[in-house]
N, C-alpha and C. Protein backbone atom coordinates (compact mmCIF):
# COMPACT_ATOMS: atom_id res chain seq x y z
N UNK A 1 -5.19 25.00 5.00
CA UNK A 1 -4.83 23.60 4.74
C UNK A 1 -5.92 22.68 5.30
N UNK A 2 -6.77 21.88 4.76
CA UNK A 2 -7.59 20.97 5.02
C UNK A 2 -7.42 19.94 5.92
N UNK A 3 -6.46 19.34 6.03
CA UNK A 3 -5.44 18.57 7.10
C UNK A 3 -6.27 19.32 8.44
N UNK A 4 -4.96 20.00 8.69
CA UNK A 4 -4.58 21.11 9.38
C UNK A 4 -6.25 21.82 10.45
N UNK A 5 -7.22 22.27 9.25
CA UNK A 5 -8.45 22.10 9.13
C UNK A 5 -9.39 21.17 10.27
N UNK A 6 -9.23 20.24 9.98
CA UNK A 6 -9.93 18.63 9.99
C UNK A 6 -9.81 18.35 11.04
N UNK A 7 -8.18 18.41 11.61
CA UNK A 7 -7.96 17.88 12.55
C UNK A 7 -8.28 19.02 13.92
N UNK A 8 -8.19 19.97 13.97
CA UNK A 8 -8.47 20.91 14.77
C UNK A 8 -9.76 21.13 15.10
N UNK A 9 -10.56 20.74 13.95
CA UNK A 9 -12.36 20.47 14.11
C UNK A 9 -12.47 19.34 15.21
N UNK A 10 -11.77 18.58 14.71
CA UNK A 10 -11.86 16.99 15.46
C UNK A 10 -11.41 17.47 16.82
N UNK A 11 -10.38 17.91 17.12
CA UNK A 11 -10.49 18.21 18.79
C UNK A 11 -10.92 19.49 19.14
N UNK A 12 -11.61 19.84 18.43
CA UNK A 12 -12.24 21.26 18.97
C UNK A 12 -11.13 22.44 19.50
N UNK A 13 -10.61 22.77 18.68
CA UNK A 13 -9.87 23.40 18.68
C UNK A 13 -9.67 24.77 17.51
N UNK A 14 -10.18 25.69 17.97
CA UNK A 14 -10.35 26.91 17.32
C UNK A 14 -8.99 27.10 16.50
N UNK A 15 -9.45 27.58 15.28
CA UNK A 15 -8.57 27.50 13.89
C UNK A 15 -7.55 28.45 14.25
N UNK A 16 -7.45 29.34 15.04
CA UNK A 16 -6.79 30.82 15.01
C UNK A 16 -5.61 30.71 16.46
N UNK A 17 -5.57 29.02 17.14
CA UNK A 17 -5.21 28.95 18.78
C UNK A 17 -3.53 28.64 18.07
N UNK A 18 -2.96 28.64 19.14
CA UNK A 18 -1.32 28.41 18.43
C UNK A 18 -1.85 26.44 19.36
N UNK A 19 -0.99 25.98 18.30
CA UNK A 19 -0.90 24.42 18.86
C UNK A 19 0.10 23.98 19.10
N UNK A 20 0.63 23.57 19.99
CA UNK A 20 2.12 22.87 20.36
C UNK A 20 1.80 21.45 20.13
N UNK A 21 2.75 20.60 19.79
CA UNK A 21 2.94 19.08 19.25
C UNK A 21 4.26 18.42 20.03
N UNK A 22 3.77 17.62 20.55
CA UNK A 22 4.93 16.45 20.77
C UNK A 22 4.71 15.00 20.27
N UNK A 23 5.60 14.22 19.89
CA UNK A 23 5.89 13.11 19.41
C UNK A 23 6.47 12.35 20.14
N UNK A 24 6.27 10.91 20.52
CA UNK A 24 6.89 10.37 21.58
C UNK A 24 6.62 9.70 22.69
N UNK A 25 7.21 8.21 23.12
CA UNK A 25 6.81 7.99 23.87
C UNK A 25 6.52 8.50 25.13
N UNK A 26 5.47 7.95 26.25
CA UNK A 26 5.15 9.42 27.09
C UNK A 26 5.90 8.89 28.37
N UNK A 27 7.58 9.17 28.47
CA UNK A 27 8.28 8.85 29.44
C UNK A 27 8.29 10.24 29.80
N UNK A 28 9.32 9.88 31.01
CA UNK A 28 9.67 11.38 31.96
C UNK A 28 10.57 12.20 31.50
N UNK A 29 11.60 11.27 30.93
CA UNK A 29 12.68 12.44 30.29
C UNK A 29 12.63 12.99 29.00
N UNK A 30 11.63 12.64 28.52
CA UNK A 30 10.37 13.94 27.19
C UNK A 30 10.25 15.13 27.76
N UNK A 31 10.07 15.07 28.97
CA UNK A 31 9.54 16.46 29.21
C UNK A 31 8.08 17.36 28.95
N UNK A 32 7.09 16.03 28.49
CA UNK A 32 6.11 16.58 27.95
C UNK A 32 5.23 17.20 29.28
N UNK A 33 5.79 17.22 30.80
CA UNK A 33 4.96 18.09 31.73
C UNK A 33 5.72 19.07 31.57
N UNK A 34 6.58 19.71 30.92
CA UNK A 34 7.08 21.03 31.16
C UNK A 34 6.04 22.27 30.17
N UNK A 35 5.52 21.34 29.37
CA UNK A 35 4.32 22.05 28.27
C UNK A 35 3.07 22.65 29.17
N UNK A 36 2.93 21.21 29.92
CA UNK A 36 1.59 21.42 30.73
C UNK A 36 1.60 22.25 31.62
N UNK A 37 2.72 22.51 32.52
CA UNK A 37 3.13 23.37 33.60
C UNK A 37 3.30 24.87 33.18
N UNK A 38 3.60 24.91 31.91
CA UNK A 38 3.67 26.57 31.45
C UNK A 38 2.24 26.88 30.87
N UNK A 39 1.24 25.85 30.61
CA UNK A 39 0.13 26.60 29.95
C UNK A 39 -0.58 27.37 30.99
N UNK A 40 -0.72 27.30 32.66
CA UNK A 40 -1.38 28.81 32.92
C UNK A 40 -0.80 29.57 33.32
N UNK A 41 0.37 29.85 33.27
CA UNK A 41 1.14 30.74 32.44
C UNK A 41 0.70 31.24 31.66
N UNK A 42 1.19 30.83 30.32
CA UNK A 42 0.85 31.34 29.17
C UNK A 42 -0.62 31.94 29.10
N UNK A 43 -1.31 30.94 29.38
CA UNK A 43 -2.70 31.19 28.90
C UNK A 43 -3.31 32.49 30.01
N UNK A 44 -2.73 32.26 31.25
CA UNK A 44 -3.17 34.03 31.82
C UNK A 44 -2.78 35.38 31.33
N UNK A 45 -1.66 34.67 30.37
CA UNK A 45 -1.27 36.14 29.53
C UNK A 45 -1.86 36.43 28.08
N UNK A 46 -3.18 35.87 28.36
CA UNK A 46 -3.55 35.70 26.75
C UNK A 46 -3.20 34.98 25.79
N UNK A 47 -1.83 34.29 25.62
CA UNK A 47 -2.08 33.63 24.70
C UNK A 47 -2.96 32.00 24.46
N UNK A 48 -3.52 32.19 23.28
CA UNK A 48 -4.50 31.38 23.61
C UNK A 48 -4.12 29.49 22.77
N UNK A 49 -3.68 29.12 23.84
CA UNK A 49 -2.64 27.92 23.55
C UNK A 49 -3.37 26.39 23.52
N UNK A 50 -3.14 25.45 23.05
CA UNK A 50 -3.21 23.94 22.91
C UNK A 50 -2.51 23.49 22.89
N UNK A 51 -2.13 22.16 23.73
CA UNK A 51 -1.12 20.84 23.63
C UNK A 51 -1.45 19.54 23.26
N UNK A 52 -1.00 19.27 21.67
CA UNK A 52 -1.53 17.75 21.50
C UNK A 52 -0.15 16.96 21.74
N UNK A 53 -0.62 15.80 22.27
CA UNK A 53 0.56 14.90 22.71
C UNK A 53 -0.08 13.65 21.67
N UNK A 54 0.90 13.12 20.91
CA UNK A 54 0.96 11.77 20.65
C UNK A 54 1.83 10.90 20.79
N UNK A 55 1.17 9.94 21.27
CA UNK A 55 2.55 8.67 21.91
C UNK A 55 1.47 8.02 22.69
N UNK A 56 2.18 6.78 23.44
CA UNK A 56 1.70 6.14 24.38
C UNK A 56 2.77 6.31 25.64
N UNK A 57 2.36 5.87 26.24
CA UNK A 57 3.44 5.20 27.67
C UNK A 57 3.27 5.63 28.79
N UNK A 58 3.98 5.40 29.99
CA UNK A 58 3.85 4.92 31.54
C UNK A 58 3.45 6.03 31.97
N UNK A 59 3.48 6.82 31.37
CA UNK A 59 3.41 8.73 32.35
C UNK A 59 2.08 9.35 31.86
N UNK A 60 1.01 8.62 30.99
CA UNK A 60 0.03 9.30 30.08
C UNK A 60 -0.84 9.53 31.45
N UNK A 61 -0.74 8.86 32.45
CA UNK A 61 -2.10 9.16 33.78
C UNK A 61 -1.32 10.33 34.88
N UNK A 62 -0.16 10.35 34.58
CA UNK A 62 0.42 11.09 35.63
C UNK A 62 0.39 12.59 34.85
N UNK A 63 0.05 12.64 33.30
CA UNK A 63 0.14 13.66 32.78
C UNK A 63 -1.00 14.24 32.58
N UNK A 64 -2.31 13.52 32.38
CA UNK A 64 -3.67 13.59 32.26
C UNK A 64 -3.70 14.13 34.38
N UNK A 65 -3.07 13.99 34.88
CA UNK A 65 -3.42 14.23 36.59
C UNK A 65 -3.02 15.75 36.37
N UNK A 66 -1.63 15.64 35.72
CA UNK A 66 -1.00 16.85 36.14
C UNK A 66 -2.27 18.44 35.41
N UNK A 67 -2.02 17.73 34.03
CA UNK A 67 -3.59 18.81 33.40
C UNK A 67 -4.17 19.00 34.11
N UNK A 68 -5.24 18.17 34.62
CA UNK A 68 -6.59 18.49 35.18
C UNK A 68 -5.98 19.06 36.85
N UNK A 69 -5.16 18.83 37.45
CA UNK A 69 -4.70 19.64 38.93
C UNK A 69 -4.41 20.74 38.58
N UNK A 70 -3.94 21.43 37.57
CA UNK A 70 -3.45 22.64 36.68
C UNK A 70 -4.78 23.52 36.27
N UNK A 71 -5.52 22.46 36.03
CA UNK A 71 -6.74 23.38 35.59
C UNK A 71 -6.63 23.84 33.76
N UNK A 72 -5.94 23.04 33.42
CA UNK A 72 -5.77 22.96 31.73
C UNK A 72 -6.34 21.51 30.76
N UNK A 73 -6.73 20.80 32.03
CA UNK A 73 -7.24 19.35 30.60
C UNK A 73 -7.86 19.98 29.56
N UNK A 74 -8.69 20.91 29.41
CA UNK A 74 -9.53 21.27 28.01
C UNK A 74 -8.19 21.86 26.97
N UNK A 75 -7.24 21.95 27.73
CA UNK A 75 -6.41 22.58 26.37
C UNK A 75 -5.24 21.66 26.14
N UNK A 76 -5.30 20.40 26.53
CA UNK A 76 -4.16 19.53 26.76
C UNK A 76 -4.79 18.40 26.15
N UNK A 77 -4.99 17.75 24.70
CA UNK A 77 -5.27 16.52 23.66
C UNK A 77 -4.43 15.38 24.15
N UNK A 78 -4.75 13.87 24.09
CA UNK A 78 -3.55 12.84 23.93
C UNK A 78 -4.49 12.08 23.07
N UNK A 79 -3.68 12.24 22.07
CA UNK A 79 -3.77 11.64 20.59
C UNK A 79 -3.47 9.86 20.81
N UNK A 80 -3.07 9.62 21.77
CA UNK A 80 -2.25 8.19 22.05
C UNK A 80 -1.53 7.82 20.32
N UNK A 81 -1.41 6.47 20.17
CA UNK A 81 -0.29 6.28 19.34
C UNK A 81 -1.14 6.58 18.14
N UNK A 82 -0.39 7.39 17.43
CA UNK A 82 -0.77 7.88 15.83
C UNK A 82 0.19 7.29 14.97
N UNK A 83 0.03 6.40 13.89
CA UNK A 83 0.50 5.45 12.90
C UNK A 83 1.54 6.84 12.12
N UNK A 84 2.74 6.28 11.77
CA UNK A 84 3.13 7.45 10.72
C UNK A 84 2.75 7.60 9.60
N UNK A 85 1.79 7.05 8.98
CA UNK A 85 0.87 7.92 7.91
C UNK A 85 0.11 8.58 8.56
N UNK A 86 -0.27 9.09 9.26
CA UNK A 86 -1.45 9.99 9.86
C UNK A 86 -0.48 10.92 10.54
N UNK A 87 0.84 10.86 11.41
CA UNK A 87 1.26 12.16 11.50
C UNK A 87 1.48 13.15 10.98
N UNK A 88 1.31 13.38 9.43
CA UNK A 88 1.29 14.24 8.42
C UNK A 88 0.41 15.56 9.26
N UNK A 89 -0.59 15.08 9.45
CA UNK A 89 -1.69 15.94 9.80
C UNK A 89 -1.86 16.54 11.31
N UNK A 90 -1.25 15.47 12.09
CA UNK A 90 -0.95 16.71 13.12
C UNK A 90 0.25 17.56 13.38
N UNK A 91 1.45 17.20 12.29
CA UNK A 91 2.51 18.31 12.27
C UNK A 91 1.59 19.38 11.36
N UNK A 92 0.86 19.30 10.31
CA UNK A 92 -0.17 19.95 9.58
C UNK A 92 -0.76 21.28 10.68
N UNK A 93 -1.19 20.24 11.20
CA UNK A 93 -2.61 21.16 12.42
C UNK A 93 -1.44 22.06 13.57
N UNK A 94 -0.51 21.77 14.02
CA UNK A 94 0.57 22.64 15.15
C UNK A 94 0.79 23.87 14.15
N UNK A 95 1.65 24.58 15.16
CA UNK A 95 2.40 25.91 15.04
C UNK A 95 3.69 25.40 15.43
N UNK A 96 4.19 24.93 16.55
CA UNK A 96 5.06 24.53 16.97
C UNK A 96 5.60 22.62 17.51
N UNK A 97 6.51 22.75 17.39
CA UNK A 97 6.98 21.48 17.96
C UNK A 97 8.17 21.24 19.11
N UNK A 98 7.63 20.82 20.09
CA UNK A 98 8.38 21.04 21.24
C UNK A 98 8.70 19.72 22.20
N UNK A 99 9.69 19.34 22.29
CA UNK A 99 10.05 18.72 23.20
C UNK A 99 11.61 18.52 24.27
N UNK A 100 11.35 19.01 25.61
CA UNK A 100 12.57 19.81 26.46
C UNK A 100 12.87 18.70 27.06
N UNK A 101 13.63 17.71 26.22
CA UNK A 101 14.30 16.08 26.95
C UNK A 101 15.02 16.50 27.88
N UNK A 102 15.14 15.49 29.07
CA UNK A 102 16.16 16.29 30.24
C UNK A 102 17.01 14.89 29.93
N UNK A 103 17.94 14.73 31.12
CA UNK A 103 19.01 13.80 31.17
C UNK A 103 18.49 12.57 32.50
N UNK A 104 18.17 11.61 31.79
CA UNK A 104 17.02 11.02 33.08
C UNK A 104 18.38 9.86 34.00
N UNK A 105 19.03 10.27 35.22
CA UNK A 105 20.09 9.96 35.89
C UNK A 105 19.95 8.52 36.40
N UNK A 106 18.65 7.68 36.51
CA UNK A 106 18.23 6.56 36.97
C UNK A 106 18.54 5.52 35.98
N UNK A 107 17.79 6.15 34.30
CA UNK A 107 18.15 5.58 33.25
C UNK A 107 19.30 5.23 32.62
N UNK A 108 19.78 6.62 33.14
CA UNK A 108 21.38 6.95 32.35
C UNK A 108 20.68 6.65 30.85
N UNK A 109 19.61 7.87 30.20
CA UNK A 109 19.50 7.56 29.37
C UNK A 109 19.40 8.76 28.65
N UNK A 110 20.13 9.11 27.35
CA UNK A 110 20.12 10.51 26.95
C UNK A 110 19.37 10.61 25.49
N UNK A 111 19.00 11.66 24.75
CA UNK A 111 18.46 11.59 23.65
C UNK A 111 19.09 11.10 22.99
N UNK A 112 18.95 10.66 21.76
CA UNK A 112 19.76 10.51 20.45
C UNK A 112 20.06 10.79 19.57
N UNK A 113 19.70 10.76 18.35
CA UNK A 113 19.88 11.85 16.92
C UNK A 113 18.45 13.17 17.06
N UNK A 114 17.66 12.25 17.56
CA UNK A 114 16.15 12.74 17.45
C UNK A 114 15.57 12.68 16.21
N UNK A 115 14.98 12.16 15.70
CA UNK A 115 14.92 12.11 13.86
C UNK A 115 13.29 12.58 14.04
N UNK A 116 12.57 12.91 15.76
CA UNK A 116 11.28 13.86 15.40
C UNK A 116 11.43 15.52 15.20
N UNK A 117 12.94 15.98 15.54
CA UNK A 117 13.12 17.35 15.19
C UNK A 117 13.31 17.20 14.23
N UNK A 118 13.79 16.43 13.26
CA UNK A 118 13.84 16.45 11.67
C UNK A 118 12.28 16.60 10.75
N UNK A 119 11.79 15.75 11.59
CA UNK A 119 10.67 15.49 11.29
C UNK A 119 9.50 16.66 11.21
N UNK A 120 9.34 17.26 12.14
CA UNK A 120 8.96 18.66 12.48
C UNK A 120 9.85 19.72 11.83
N UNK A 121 10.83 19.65 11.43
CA UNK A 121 11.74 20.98 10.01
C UNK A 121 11.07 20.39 8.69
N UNK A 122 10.84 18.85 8.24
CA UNK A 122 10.68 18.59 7.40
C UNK A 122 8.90 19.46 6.87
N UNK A 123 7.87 19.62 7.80
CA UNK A 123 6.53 20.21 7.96
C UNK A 123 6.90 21.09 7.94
N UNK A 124 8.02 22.10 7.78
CA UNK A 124 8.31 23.22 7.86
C UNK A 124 7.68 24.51 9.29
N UNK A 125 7.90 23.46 10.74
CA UNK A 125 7.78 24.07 12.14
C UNK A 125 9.18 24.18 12.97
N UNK A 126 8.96 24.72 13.62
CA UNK A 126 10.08 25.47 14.35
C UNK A 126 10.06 24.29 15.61
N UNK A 127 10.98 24.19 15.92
CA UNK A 127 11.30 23.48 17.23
C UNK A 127 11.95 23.97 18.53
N UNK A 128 11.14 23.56 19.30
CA UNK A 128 11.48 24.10 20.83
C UNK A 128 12.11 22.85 21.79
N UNK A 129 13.56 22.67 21.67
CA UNK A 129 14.14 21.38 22.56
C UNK A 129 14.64 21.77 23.61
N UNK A 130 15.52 20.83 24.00
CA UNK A 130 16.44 20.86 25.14
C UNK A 130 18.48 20.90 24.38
N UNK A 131 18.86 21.46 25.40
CA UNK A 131 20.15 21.11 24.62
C UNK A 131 21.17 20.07 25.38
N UNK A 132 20.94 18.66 24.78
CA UNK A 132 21.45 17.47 25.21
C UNK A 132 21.46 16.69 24.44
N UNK A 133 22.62 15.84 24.60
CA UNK A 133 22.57 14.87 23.29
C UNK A 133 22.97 14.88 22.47
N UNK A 134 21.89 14.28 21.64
CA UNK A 134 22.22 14.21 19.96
C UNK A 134 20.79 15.36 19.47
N UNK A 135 20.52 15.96 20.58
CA UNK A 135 19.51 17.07 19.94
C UNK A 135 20.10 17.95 19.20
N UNK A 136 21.59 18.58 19.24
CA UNK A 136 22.37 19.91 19.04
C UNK A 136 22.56 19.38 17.66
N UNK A 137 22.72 17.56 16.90
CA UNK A 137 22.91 17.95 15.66
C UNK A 137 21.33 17.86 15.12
N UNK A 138 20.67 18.07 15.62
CA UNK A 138 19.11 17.83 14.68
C UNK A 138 18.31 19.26 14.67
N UNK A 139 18.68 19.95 15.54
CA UNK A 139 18.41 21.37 16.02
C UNK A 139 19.14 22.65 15.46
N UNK A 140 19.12 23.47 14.71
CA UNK A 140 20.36 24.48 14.57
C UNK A 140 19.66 25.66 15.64
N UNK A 141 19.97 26.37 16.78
CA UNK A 141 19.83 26.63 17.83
C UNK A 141 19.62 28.44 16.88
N UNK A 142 18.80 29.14 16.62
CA UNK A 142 18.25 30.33 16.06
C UNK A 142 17.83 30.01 14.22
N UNK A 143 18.17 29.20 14.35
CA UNK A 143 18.28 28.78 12.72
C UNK A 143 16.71 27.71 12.48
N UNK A 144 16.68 26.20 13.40
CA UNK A 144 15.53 26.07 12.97
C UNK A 144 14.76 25.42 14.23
N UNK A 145 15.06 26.38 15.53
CA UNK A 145 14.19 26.37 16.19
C UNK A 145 15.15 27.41 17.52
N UNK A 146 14.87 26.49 18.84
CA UNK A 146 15.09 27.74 19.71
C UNK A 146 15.81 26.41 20.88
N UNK A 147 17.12 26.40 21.37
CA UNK A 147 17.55 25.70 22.50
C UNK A 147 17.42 25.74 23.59
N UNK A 148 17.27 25.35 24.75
CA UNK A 148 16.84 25.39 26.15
C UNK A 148 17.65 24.80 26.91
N UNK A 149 17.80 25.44 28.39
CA UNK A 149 18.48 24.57 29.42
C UNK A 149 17.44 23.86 29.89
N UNK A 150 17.01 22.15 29.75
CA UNK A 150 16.35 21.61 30.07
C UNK A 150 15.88 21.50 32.08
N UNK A 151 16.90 22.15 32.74
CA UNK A 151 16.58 22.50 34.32
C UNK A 151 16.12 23.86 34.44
N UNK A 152 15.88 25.00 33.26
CA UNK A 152 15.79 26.09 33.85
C UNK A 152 14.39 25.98 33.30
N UNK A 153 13.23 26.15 33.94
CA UNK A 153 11.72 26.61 33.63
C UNK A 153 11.46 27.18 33.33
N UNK A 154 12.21 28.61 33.82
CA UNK A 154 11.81 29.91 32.95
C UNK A 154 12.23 29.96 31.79
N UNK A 155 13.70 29.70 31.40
CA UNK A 155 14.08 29.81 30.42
C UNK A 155 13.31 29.73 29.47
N UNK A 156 12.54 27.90 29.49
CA UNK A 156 12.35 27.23 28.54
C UNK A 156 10.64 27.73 28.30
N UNK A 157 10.29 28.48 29.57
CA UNK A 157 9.05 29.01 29.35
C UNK A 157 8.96 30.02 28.71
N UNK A 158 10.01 31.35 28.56
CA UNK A 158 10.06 32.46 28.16
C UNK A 158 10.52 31.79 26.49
N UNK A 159 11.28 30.81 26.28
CA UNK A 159 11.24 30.33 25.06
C UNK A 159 10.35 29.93 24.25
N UNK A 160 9.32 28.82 24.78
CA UNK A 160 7.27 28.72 24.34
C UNK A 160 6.86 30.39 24.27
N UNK A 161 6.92 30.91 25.43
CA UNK A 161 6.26 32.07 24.54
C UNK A 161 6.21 33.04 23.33
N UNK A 162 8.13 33.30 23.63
CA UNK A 162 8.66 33.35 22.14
C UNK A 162 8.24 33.41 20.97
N UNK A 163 7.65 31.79 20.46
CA UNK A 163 7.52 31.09 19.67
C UNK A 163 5.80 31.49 19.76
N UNK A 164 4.80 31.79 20.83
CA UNK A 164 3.86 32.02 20.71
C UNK A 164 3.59 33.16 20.13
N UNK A 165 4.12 33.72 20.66
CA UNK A 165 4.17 35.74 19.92
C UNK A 165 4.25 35.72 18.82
N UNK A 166 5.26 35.15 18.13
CA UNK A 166 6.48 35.54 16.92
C UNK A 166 5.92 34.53 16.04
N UNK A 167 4.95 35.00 15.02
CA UNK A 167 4.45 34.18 13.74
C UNK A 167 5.57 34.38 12.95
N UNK A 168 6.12 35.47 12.94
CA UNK A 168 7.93 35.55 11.81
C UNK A 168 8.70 34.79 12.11
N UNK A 169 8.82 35.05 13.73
CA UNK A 169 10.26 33.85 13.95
C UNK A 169 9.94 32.65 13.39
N UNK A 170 8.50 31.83 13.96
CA UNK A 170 7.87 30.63 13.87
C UNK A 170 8.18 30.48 12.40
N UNK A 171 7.91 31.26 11.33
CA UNK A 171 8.14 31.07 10.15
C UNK A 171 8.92 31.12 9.41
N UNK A 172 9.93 31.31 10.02
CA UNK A 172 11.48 32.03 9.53
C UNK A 172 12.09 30.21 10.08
N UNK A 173 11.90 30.05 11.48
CA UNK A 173 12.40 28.59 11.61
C UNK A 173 12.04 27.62 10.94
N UNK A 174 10.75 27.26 10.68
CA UNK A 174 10.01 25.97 10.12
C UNK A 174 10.48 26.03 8.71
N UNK A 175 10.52 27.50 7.90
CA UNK A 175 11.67 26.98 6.91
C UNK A 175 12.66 26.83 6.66
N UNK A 176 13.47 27.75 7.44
CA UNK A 176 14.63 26.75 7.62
C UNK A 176 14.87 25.38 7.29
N UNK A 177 13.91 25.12 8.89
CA UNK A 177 14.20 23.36 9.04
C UNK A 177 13.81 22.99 7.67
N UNK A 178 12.93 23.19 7.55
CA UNK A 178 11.97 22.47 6.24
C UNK A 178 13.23 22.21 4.86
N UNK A 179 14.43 23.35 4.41
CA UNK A 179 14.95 22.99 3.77
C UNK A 179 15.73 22.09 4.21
N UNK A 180 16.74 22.25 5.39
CA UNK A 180 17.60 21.31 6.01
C UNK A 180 16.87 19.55 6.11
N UNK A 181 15.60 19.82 6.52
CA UNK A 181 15.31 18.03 6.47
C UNK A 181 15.47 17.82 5.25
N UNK A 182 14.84 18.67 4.07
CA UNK A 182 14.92 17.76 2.62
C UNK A 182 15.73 17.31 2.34
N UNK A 183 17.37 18.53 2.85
CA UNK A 183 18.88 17.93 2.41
C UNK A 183 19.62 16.70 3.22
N UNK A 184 18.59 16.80 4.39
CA UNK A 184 19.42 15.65 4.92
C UNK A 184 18.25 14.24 5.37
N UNK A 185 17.40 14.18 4.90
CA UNK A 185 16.80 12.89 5.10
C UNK A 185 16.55 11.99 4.23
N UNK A 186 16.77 11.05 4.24
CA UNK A 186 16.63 9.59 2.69
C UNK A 186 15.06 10.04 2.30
N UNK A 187 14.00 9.76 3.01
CA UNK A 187 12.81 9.46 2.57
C UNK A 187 12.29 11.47 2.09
């Protein structure tokens, strides 16, 4: 896919790496350090992984800290805000789509429908969430992606890898989703 292609040239990112994607503003209860915290992990076990983040917000320096103290900035992208005509191409360029929302207790603020796990079935990718909310109706939990206890680390780490291994599963979910968004989204 040329997309897909293009964009992986553009961040230097070898055609053959699995890519994880998040969408979203870059608050705390995203969860987008739980990505960063499992890549050396992952990546000491060989698999050979990338995290593009797009969004803006308050946590992008505390997350760019957490990378580089980790010893992963080269495999950790922030796309900052990408227009939705151009997200085509980085659900295009991923393998996966992941985001492990927790329940943020200060906010009292919980997910909602999530209409970016739709969004990510609609690209036909598998999704890696949390189970809270209004994630459980946007998610079918083996069907078109994989559920998580958003406090357990391992869990949700042994779940990313999962999804790293398993080009079948990965592909068995993303279509899934992929039919389910067509049936259930207006656009």
């Amino acid at each position: 896919d040329k997309l897909r292609f293009h964009l992986r040239q553009e961040y230097g990112i070898p055609q053959d790496a699995i890519v994880v994607l998040s969408v979203d503003r870059l608050v705390r209860r995203k969860g987008f350090d739980q990505v960063i915290r499992f890549l050396p992990t992952l990546l000491a076990e060989g698999i050979n992984l990338y995290y593009l983040v797009c969004g803006k917000g308050a946590m992008e320096a505390e997350l760019r800290s957490l990378a580089t103290e980790l010893g992963v900035e080269a495999r950790v992208m922030f796309a900052g805000y990408v227009p939705d005509a151009a997200l085509a191409g980085y659900y295009a360029t991923c393998d996966l789509f992941s985001m492990i929302t927790t329940y943020d207790q200060n906010a009292r603020s919980i997910e909602g429908f999530g209409i970016v796990y739709l969004e990510a079935g609609y690209f036909g990718k598998p999704v890696l969430a949390a189970k809270s909310g209004g994630v459980e109706d946007a998610v079918q939990p083996g069907e078109t992606g994989l559920l998580v206890n958003p406090d357990d680390a391992a869990e949700s780490c042994h779940a990313l890898r999962q999804l790293c291994l398993a080009p079948d599963l990965r592909d068995r979910l993303g279509q899934r989703g992929k039919a389910l968004a067509i049936r259930h989204t207006p656009h």
